[in-house]
Protein backbone atom coordinates (compact mmCIF):
# COMPACT_ATOMS: atom_id res chain seq x y z
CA UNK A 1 25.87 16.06 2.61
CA UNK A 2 26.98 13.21 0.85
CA UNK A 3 26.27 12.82 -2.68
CA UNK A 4 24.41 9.62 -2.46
CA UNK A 5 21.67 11.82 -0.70
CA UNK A 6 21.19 14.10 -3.76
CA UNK A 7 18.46 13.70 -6.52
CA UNK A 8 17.77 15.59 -9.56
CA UNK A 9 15.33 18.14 -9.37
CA UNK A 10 12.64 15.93 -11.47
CA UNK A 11 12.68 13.50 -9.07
CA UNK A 12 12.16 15.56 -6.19
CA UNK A 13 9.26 17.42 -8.52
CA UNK A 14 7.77 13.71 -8.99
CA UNK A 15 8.02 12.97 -5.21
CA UNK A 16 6.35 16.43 -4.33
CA UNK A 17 3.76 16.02 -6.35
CA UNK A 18 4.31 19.65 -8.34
CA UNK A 19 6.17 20.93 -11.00
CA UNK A 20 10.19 21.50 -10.96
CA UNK A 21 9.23 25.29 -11.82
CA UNK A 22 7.67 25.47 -8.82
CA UNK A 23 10.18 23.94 -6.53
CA UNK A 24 12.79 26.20 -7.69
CA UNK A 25 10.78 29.28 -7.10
CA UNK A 26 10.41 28.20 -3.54
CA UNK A 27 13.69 27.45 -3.03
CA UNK A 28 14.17 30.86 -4.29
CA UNK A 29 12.21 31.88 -1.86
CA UNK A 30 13.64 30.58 1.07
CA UNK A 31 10.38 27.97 1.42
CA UNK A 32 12.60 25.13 0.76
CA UNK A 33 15.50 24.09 2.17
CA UNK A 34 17.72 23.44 -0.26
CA UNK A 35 21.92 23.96 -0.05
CA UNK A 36 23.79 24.78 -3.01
CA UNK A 37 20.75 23.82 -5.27
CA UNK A 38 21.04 20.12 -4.43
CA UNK A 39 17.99 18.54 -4.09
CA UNK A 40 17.62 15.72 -1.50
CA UNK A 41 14.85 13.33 -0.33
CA UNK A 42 14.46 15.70 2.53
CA UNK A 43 13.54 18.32 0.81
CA UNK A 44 11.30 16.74 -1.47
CA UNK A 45 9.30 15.31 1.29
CA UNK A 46 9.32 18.80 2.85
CA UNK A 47 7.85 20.33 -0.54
CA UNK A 48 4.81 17.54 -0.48
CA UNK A 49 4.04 18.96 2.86
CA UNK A 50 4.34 22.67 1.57
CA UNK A 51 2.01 21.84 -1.39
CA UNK A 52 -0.76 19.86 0.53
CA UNK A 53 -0.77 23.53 3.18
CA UNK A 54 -1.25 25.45 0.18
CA UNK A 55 -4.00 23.20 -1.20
CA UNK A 56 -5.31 23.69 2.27
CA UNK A 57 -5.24 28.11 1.89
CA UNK A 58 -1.96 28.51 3.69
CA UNK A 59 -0.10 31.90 1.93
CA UNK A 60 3.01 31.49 1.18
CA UNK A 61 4.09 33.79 3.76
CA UNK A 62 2.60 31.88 7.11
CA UNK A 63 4.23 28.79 5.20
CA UNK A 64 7.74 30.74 5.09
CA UNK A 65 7.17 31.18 8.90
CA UNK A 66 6.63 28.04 9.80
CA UNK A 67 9.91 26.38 7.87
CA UNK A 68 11.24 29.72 9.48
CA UNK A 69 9.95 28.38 13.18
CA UNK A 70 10.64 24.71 12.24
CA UNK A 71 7.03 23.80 12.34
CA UNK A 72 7.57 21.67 8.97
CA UNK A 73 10.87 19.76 10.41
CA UNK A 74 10.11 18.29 13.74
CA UNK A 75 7.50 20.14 15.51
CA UNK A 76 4.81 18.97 13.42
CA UNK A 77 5.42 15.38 14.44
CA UNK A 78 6.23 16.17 17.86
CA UNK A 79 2.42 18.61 18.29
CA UNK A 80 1.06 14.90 17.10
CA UNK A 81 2.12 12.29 19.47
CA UNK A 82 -0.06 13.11 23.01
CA UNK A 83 2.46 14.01 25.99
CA UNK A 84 1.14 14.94 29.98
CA UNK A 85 -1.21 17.89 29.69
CA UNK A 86 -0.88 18.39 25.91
CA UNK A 87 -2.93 16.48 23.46
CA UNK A 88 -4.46 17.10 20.00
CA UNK A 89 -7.60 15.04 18.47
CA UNK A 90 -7.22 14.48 14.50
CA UNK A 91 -8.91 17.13 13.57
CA UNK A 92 -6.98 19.96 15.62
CA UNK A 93 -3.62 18.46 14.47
CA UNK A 94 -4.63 18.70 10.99
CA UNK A 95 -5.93 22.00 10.91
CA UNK A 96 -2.53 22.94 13.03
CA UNK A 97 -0.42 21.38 10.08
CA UNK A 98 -2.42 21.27 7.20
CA UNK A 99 -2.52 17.61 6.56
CA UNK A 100 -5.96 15.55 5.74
CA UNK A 101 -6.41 13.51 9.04
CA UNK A 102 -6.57 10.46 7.12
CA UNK A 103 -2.81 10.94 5.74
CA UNK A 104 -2.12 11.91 9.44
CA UNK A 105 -3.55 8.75 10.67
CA UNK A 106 -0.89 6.66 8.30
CA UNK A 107 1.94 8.86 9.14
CA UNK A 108 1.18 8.07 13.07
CA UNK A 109 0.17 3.94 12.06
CA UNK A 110 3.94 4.58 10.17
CA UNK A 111 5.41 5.73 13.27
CA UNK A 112 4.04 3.04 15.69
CA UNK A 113 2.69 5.92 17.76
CA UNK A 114 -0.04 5.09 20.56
CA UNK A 115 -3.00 6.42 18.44
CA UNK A 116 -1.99 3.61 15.89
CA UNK A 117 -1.49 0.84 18.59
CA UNK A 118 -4.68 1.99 20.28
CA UNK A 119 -6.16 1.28 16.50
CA UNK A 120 -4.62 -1.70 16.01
CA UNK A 121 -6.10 -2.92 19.77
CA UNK A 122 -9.20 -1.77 18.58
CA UNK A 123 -9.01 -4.34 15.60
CA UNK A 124 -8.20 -7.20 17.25
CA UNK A 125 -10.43 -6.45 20.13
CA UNK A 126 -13.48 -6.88 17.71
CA UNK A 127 -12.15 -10.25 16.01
CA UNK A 128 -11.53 -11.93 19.51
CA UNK A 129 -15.25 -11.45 20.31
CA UNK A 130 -16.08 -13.78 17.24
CA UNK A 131 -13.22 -15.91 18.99
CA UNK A 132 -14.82 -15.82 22.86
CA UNK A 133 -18.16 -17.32 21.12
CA UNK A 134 -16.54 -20.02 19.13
CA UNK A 135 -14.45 -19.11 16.24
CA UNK A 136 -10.78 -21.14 16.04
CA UNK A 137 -8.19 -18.75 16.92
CA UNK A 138 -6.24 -19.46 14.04
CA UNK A 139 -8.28 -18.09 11.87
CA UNK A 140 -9.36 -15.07 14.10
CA UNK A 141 -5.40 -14.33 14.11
CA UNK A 142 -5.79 -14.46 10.08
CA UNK A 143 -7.90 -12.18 10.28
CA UNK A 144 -6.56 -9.62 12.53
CA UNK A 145 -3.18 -10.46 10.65
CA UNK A 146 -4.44 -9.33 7.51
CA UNK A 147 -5.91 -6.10 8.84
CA UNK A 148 -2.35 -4.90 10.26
CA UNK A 149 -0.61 -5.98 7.04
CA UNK A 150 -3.06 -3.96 4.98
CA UNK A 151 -2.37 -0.49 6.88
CA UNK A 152 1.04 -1.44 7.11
CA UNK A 153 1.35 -1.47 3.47
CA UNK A 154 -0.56 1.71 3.11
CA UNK A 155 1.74 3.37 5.46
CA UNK A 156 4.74 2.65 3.64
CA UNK A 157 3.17 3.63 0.30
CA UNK A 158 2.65 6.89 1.96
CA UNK A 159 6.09 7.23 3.47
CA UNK A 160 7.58 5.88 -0.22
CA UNK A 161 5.49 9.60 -1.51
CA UNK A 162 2.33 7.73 -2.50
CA UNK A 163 -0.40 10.63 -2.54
CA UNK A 164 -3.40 8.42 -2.49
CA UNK A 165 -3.16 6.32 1.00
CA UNK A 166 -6.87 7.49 1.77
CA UNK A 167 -7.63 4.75 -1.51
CA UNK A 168 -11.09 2.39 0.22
CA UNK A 169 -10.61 -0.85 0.02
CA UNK A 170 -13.68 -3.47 0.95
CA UNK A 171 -11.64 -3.86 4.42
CA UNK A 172 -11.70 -0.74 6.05
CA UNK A 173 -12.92 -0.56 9.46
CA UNK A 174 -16.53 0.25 9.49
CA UNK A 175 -17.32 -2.60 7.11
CA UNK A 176 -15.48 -4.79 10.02
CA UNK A 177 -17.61 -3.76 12.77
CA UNK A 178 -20.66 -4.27 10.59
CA UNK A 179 -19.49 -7.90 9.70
CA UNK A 180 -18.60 -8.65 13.23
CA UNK A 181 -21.87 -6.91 14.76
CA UNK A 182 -23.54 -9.16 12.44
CA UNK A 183 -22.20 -12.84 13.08
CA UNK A 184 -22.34 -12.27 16.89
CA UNK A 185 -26.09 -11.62 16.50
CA UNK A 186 -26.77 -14.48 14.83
CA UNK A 187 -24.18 -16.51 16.60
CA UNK A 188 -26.45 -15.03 19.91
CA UNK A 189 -29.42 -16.08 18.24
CA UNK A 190 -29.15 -19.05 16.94
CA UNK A 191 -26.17 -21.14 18.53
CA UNK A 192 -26.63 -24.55 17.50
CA UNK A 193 -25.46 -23.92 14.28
CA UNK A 194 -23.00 -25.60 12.08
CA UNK A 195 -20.34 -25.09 11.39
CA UNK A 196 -21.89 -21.83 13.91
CA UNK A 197 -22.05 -18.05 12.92
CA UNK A 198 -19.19 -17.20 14.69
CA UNK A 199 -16.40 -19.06 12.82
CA UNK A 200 -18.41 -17.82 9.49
CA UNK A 201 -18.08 -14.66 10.43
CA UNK A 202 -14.10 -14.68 11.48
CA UNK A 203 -13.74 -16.89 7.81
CA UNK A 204 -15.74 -13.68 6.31
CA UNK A 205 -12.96 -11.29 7.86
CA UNK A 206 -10.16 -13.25 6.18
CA UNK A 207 -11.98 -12.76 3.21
CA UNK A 208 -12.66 -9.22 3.31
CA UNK A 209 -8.79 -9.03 4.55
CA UNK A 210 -7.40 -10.45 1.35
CA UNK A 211 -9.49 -8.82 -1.12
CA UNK A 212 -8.65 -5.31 0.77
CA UNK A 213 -5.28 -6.31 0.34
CA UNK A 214 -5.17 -7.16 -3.19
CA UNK A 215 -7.26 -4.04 -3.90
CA UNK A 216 -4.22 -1.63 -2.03
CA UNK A 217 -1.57 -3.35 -3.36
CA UNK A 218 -3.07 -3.12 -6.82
CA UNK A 219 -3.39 0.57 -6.12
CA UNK A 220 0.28 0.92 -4.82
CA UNK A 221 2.01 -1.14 -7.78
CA UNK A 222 0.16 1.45 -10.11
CA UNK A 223 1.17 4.29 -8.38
CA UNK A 224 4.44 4.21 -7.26
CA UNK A 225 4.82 1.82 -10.29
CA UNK A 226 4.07 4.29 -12.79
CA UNK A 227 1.19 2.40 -14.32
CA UNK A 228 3.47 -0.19 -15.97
């Protein structure tokens, strides 16, 4: 292990998200893994994922089991991405690894797993109808644009050890299907328009897109920023 990888033990405490007490009693333990009492990025990440099962219930025993079985290395992202015959919903594979689905959900949109590029689909699946009943594309591709860039920057905040990537913004996805549902029934029922309900409705995406984004990054800078 080069020493490059090493951090000091407050760091790792600050990443974890509990105190440096703690982290050396479950290194004592044998809960982390943690060689010669060098602390490393690794193991920090490992010790957010220990203290988000115990929030959860988990004793500390079925914990030491599962770093034990290698549940907490690379099983638990190999039990999430589907394979033939063997598939999890969101719920299952949190209760499996004691994660809230919605940090789950980032970790996979992180990844660029199916589950997050059926999502992402999803998203621009809804904008192009706005698009097939008159909207310009280019501002349609805005829209969607913004949308990825938002969960892209809320996956790396939670990768970087951000705690709060669940944080609402005013562009999440139900308030999109609302806003698109909307338009298209008044671009349906009345078409003659102008400048027509469709392209007000794509122009109302881009807005909701860059407020949503201001509103994460806001979020982020304080966070990982410490406030300053």
């Amino acid at each position: 292990m080069a020493a490059d990888d090493t951090i000091s033990l407050s760091e790792a405490a600050r990443r974890a998200g509990v105190p440096g007490t703690t982290l050396k009693r479950w290194a004592s333990q044998k809960i982390l893994d943690v060689e010669r009492g060098r602390w490393t990025p690794a193991a920090a990440s490992q010790a957010r994922v220990i203290a988000r099962m115990r929030d959860r219930g988990y004793s500390l025993a079925e914990i030491r089991s599962a770093v034990g079985d290698g549940r907490l290395a690379f099983g638990s992202v190999e039990e999430l991405i589907p394979i033939p015959n063997r598939s999890h919903s969101r719920a299952e594979a949190a209760k499996r690894i004691g994660l809230e689905e919605d940090l789950i959900e980032r970790i996979m949109a992180l990844l660029g797993t199916p589950m997050a590029l059926a999502d992402r689909i999803s998203d621009a699946v809804f904008v192009a109808t706005l698009w097939v009943v008159g909207a310009p594309a280019s501002v349609c591709v805005g829209a969607v644009a913004l949308c990825w860039l938002q969960e892209y920057a809320r996956a790396r905040a939670g990768g970087a050890g951000m705690t709060e990537v669940g944080v609402l913004t005013l562009n999440e996805r139900p308030t999109r299907v609302v806003v698109v549902v909307m338009f298209l029934l008044a671009s349906v029922a009345r078409p003659d328009d102008d400048p027509g309900w469709a392209t007000l409705g794509a122009w109302a995406l881009v807005g909701l897109g860059v407020i949503g984004l201001v509103q994460l990054l806001v979020v982020i800078r304080r966070t990982l920023g410490g406030g300053g």
